[in-house]
PDB file of N, CA and C in Angstrom:
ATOM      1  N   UNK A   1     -15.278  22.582  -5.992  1.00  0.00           N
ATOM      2  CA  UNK A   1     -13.958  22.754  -6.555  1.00  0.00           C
ATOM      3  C   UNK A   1     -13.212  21.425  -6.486  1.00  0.00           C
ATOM      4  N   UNK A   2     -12.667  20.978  -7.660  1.00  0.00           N
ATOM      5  CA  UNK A   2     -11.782  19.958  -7.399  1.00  0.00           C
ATOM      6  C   UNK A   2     -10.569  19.763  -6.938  1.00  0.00           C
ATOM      7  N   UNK A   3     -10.491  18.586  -6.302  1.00  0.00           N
ATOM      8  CA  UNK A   3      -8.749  18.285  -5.460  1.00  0.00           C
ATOM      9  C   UNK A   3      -7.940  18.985  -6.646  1.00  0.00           C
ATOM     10  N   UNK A   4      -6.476  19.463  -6.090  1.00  0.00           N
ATOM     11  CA  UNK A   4      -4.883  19.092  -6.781  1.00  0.00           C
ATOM     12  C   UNK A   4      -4.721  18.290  -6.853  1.00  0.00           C
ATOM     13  N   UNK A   5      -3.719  17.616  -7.768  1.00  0.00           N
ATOM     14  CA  UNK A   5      -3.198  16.446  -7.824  1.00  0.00           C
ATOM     15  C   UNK A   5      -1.610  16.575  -7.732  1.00  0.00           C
ATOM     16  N   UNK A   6      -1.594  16.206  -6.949  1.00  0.00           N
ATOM     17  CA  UNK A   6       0.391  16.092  -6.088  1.00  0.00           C
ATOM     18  C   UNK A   6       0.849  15.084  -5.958  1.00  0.00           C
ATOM     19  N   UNK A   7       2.060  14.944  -6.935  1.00  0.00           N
ATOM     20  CA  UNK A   7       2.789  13.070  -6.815  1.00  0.00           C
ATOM     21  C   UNK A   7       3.642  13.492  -5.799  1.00  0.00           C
ATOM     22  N   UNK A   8       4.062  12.611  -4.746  1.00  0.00           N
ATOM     23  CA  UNK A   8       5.069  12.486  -4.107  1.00  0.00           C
ATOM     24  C   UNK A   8       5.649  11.161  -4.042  1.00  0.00           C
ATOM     25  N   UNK A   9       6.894  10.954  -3.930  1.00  0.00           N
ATOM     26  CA  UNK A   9       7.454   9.477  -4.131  1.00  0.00           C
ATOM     27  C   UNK A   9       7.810   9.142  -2.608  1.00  0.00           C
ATOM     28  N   UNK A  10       7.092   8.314  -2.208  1.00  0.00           N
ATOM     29  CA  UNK A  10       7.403   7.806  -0.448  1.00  0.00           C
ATOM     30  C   UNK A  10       8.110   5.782  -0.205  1.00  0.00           C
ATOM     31  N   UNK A  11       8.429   6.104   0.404  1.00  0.00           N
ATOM     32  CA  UNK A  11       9.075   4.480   0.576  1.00  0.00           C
ATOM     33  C   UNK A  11       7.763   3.842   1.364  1.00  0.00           C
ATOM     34  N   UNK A  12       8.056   2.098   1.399  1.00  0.00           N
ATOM     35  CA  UNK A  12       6.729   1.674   1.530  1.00  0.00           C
ATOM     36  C   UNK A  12       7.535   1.546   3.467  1.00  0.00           C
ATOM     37  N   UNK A  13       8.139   1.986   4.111  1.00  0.00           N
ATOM     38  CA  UNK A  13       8.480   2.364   5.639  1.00  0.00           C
ATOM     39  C   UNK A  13       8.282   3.648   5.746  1.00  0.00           C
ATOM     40  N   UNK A  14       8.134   4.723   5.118  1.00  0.00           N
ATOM     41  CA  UNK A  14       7.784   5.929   5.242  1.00  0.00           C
ATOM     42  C   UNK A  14       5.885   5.966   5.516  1.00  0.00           C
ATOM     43  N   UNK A  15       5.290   5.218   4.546  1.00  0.00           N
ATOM     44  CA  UNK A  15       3.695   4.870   4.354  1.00  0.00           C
ATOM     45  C   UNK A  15       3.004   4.337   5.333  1.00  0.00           C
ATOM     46  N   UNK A  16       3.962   3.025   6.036  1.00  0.00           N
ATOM     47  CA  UNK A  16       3.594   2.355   7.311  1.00  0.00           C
ATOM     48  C   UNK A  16       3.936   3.065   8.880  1.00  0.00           C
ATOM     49  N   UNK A  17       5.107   3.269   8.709  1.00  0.00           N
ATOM     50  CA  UNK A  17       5.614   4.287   9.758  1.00  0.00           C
ATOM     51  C   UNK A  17       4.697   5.476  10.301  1.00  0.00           C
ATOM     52  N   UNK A  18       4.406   6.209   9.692  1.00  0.00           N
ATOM     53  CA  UNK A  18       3.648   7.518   9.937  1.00  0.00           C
ATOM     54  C   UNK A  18       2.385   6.929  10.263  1.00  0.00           C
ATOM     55  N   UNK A  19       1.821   7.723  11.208  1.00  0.00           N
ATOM     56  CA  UNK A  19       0.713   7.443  12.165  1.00  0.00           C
ATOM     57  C   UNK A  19      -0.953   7.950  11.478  1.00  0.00           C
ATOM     58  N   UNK A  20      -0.616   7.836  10.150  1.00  0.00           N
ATOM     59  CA  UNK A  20      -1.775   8.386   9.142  1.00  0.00           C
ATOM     60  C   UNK A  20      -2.994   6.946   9.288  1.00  0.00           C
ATOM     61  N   UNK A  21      -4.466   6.842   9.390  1.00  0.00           N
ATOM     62  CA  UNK A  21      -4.749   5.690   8.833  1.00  0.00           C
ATOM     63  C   UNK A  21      -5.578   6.298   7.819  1.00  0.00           C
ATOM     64  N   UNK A  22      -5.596   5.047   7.252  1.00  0.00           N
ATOM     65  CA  UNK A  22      -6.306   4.999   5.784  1.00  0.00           C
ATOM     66  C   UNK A  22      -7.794   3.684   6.228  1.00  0.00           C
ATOM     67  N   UNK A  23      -8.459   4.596   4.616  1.00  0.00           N
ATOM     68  CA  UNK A  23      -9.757   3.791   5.060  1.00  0.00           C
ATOM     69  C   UNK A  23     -10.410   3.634   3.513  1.00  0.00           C
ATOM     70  N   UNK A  24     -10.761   2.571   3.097  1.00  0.00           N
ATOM     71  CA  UNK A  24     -11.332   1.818   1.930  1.00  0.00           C
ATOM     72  C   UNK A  24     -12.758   2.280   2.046  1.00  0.00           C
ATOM     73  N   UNK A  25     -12.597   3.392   1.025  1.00  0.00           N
ATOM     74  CA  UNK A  25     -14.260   3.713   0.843  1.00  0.00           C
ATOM     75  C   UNK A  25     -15.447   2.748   0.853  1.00  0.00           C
ATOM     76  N   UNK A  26     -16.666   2.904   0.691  1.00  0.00           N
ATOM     77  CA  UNK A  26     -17.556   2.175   0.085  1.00  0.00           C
ATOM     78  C   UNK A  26     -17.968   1.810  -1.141  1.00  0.00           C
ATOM     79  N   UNK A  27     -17.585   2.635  -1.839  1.00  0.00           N
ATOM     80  CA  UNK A  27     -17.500   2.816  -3.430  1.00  0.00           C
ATOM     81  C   UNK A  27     -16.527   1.917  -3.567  1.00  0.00           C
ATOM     82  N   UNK A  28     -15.255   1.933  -3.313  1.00  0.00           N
ATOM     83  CA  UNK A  28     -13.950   0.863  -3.644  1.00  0.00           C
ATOM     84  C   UNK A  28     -14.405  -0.466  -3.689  1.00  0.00           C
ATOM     85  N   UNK A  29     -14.167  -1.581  -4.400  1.00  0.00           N
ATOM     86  CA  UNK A  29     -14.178  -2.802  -4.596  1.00  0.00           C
ATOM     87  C   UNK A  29     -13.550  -3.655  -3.676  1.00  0.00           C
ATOM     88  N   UNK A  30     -14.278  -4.592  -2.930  1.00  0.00           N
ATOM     89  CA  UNK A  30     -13.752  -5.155  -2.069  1.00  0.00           C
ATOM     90  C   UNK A  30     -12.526  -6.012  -2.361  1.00  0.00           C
ATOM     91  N   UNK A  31     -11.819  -6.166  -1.784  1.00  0.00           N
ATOM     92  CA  UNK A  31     -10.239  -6.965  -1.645  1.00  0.00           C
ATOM     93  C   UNK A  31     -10.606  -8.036  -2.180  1.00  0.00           C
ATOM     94  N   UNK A  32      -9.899  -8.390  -3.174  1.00  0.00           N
ATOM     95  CA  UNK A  32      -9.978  -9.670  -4.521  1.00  0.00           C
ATOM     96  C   UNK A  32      -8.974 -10.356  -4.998  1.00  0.00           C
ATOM     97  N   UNK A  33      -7.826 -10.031  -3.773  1.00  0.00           N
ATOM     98  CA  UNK A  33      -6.645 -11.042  -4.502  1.00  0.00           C
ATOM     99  C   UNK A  33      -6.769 -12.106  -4.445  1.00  0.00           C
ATOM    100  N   UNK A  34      -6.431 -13.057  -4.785  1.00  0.00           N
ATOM    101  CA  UNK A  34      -6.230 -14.899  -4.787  1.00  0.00           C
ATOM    102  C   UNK A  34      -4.467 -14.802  -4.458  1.00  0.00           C
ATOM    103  N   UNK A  35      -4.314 -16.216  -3.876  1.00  0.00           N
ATOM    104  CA  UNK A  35      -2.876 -16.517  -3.418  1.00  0.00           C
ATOM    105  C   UNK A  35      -2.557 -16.470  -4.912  1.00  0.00           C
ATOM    106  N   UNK A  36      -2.266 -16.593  -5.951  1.00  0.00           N
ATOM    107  CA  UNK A  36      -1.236 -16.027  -6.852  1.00  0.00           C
ATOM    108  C   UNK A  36      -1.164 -14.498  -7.022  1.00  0.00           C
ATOM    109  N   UNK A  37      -1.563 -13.720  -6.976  1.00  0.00           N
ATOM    110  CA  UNK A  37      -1.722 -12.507  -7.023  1.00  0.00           C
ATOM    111  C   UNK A  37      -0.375 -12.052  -6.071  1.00  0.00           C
ATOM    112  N   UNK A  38      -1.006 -12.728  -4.498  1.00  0.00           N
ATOM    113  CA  UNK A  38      -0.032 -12.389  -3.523  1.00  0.00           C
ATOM    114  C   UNK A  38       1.034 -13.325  -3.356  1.00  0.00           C
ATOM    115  N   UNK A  39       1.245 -14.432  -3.990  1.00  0.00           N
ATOM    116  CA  UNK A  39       3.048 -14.860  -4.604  1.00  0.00           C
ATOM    117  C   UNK A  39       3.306 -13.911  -5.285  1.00  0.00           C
ATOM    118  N   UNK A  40       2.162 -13.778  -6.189  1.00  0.00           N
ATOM    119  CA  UNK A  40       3.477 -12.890  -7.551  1.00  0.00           C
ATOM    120  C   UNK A  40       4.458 -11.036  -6.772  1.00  0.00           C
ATOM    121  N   UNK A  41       3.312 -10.583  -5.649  1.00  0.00           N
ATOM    122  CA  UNK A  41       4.018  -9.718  -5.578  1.00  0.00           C
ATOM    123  C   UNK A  41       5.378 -10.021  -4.216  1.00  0.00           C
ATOM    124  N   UNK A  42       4.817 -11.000  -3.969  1.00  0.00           N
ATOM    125  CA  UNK A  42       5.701 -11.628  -2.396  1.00  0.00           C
ATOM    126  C   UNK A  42       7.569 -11.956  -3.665  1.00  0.00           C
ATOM    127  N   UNK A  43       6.980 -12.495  -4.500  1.00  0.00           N
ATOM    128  CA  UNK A  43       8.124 -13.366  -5.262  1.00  0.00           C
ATOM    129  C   UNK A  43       8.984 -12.074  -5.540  1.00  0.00           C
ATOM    130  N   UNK A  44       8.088 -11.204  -6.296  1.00  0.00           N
ATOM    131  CA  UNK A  44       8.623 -10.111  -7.065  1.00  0.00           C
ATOM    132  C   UNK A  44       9.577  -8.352  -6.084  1.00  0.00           C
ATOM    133  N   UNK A  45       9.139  -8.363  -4.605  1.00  0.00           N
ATOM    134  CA  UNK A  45       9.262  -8.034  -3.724  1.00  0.00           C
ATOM    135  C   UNK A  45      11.032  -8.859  -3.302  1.00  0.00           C
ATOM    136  N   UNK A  46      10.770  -9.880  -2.969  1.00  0.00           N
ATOM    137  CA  UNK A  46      12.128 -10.557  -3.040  1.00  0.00           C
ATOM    138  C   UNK A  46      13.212 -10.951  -3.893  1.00  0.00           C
ATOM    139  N   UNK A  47      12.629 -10.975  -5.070  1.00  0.00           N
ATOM    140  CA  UNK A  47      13.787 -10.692  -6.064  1.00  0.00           C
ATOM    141  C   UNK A  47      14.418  -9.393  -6.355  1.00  0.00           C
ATOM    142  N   UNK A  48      13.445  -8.440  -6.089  1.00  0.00           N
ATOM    143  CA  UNK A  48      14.388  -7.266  -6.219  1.00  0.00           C
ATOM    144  C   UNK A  48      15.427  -6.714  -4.626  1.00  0.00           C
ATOM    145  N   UNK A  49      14.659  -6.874  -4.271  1.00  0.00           N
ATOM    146  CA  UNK A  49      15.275  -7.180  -2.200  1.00  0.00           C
ATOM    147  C   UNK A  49      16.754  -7.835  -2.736  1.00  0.00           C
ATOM    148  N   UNK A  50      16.610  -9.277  -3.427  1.00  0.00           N
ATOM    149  CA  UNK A  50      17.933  -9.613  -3.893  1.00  0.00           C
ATOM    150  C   UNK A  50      18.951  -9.282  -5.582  1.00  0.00           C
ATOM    151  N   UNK A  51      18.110  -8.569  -5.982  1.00  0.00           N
ATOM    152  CA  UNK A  51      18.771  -8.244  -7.195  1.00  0.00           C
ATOM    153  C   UNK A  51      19.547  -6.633  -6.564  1.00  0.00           C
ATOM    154  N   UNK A  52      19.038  -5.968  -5.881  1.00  0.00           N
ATOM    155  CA  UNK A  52      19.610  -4.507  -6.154  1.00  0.00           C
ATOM    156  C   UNK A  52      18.941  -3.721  -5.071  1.00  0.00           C
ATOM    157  N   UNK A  53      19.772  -4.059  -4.266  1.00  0.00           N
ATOM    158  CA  UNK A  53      19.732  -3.403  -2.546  1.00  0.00           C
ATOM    159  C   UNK A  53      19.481  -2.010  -2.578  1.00  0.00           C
ATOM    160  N   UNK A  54      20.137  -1.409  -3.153  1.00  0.00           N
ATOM    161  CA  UNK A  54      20.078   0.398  -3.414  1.00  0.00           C
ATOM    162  C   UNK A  54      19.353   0.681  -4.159  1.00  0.00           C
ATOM    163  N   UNK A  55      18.774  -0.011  -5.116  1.00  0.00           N
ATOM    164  CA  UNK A  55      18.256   0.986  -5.851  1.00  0.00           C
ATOM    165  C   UNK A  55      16.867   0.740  -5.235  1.00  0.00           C
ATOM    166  N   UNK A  56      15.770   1.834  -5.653  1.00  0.00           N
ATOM    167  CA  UNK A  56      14.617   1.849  -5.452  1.00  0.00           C
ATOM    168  C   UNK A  56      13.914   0.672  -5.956  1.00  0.00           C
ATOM    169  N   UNK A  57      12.493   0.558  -5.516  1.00  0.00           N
ATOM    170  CA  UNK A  57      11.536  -0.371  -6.259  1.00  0.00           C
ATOM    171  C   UNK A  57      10.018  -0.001  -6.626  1.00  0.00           C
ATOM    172  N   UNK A  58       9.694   0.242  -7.728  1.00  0.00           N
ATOM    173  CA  UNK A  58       8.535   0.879  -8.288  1.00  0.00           C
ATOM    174  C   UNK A  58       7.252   0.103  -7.481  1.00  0.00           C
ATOM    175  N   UNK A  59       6.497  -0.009  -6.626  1.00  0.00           N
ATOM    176  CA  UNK A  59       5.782  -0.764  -6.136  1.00  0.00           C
ATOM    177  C   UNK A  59       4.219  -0.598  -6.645  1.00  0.00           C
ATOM    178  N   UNK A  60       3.744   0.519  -7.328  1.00  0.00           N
ATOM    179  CA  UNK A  60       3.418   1.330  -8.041  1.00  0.00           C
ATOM    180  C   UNK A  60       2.622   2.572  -7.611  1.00  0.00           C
ATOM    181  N   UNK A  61       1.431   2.973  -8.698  1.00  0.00           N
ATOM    182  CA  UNK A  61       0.666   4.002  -8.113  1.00  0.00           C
ATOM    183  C   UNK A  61       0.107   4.069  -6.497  1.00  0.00           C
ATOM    184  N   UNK A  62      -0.088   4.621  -5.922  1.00  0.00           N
ATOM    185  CA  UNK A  62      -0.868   4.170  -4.370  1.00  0.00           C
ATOM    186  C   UNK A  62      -2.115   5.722  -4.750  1.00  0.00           C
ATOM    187  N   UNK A  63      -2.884   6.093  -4.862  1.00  0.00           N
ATOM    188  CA  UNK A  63      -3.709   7.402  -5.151  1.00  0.00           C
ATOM    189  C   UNK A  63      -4.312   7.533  -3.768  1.00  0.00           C
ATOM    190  N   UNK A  64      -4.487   8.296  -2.677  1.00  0.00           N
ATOM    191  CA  UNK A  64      -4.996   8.728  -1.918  1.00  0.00           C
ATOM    192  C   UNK A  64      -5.642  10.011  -1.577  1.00  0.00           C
ATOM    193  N   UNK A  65      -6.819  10.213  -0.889  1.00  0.00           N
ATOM    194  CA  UNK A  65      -7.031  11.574  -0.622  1.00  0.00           C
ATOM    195  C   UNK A  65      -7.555  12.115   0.542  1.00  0.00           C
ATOM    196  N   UNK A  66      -7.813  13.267   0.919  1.00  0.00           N
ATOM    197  CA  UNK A  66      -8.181  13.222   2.360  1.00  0.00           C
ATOM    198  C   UNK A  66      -9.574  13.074   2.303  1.00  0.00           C
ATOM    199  N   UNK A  67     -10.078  12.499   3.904  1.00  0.00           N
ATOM    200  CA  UNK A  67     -11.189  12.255   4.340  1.00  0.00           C
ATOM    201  C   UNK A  67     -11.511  13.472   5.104  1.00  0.00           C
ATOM    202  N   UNK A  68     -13.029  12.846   4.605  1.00  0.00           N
ATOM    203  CA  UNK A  68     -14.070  14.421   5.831  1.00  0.00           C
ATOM    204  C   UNK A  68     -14.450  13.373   7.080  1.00  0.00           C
ATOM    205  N   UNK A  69     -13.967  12.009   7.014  1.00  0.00           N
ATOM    206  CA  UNK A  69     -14.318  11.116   8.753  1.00  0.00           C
ATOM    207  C   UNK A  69     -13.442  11.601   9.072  1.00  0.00           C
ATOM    208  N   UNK A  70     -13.377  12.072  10.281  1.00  0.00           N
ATOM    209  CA  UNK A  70     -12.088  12.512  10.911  1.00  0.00           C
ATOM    210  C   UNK A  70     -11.436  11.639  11.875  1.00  0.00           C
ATOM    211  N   UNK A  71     -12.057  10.075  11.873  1.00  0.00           N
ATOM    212  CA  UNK A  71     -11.784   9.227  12.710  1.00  0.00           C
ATOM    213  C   UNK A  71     -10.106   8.863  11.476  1.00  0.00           C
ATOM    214  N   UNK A  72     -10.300   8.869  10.387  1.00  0.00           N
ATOM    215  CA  UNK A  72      -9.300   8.743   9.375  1.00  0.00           C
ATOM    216  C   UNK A  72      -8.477  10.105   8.697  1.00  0.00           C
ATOM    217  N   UNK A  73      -7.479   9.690   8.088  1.00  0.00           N
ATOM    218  CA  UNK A  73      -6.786  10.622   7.484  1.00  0.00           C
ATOM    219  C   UNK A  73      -6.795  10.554   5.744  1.00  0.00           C
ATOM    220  N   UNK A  74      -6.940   9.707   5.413  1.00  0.00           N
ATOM    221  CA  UNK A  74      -6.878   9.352   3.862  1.00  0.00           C
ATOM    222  C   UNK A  74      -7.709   8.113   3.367  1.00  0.00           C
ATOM    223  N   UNK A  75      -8.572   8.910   2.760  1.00  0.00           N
ATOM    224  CA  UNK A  75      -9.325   7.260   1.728  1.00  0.00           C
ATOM    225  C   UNK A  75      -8.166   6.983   0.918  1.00  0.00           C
ATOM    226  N   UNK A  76      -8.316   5.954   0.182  1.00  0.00           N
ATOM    227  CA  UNK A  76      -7.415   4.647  -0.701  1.00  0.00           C
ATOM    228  C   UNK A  76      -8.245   5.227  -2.133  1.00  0.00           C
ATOM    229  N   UNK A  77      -7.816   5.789  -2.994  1.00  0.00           N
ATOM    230  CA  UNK A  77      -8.614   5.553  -4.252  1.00  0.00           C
ATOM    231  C   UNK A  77      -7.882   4.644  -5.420  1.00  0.00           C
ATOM    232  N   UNK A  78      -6.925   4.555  -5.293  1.00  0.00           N
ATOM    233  CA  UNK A  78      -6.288   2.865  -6.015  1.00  0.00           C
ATOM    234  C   UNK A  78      -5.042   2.893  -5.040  1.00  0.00           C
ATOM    235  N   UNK A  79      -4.499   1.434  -5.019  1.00  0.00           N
ATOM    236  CA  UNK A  79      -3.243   0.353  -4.681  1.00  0.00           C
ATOM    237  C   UNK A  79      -4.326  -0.052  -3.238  1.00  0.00           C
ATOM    238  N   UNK A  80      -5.091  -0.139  -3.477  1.00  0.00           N
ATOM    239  CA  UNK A  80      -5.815  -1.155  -2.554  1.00  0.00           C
ATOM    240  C   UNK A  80      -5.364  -2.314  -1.921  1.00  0.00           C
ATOM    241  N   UNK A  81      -5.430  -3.492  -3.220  1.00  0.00           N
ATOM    242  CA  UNK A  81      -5.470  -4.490  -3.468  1.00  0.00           C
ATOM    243  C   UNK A  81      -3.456  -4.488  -2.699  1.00  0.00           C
ATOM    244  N   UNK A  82      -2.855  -3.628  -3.322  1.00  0.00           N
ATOM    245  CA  UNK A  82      -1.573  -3.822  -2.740  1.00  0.00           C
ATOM    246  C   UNK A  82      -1.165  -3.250  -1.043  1.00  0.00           C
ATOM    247  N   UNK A  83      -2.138  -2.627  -0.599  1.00  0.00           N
ATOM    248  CA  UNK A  83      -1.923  -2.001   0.271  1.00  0.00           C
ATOM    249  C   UNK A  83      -2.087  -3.257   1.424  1.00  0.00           C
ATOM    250  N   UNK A  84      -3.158  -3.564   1.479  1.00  0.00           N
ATOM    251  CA  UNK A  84      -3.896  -4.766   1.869  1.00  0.00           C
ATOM    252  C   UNK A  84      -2.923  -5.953   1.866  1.00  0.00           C
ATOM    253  N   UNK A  85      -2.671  -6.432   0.887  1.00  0.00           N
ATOM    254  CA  UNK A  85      -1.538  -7.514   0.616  1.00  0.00           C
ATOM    255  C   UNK A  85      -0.103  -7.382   1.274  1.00  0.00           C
ATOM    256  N   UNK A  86       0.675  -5.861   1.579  1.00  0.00           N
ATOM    257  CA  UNK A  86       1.623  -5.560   2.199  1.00  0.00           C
ATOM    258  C   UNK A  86       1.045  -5.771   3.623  1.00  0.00           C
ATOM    259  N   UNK A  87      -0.339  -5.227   4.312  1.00  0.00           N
ATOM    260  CA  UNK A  87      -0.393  -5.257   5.434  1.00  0.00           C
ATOM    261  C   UNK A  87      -0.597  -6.636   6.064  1.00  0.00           C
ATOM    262  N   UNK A  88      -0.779  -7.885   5.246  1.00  0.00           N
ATOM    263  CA  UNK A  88      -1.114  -8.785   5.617  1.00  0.00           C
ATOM    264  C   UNK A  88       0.416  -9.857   5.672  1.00  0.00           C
ATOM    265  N   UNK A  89       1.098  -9.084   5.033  1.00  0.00           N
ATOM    266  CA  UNK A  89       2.559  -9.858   4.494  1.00  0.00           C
ATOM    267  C   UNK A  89       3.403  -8.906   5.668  1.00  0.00           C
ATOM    268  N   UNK A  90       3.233  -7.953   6.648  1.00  0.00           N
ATOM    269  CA  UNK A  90       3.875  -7.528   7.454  1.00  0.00           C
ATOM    270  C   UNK A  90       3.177  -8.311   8.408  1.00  0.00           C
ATOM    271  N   UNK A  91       2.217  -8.312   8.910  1.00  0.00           N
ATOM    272  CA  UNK A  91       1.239  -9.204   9.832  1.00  0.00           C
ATOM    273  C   UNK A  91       1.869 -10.360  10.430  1.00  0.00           C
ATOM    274  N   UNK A  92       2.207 -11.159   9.083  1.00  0.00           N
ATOM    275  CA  UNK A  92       2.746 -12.544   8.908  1.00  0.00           C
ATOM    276  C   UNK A  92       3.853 -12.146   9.756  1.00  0.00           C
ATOM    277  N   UNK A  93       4.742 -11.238   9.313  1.00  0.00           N
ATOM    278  CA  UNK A  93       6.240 -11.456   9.515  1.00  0.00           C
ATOM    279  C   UNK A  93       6.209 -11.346  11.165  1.00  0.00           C
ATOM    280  N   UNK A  94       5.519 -10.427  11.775  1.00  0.00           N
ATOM    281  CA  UNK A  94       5.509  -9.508  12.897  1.00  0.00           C
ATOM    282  C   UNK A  94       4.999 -11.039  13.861  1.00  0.00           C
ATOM    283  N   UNK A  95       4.237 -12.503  13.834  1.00  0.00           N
ATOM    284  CA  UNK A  95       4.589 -12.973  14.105  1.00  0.00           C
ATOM    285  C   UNK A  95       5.729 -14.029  14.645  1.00  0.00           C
ATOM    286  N   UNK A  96       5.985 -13.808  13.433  1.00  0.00           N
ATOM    287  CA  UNK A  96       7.564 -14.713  13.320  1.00  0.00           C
ATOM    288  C   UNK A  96       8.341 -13.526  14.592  1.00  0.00           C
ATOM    289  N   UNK A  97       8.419 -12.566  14.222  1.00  0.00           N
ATOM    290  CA  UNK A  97       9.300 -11.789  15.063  1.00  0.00           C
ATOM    291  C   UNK A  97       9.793 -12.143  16.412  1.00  0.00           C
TER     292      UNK A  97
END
């Protein structure tokens, strides 16, 4: 039988916050950004940070689903590439901290 499919709209502190982990199948394509990839969303991340405090920011699809490892809670079936790039751009910061 196949999954439902259920959109829910979550903030990207709601995604990190919660004690869920996620896990990059084998099937998924390994992580392929190049440093422009991750300016463009670092740049694009901060311009809206400074254009428009309140309003939301489309960061985009994230598709997830549950896992039968039970060491995990959710495979990644797309926003990989962005998921990855946020965790590495919090990483950064959490030094500075």
């Amino acid at each position: 039988m196949a999954q439902s499919l259920i959109a829910e709209q979550k903030s990207i502190f709601k995604i990190f916050n919660e004690k869920n982990k996620y896990v990059i199948p084998p099937y998924q394509r390994p992580y392929s950004w190049g440093i422009d990839e991750c300016i463009d969303l670092f740049e694009d991340l901060k311009q809206q940070f400074y254009d428009a405090k309140e309003e939301g920011y489309f960061l985009g699809n994230i598709v997830i689903t549950n896992t039968f490892d039970k060491r995990y809670d959710f495979e990644v079936i797309d926003g990989q590439q962005r998921l990855t790039t946020l965790i590495m751009f919090l990483r950064v910061l959490y030094q500075f901290d």
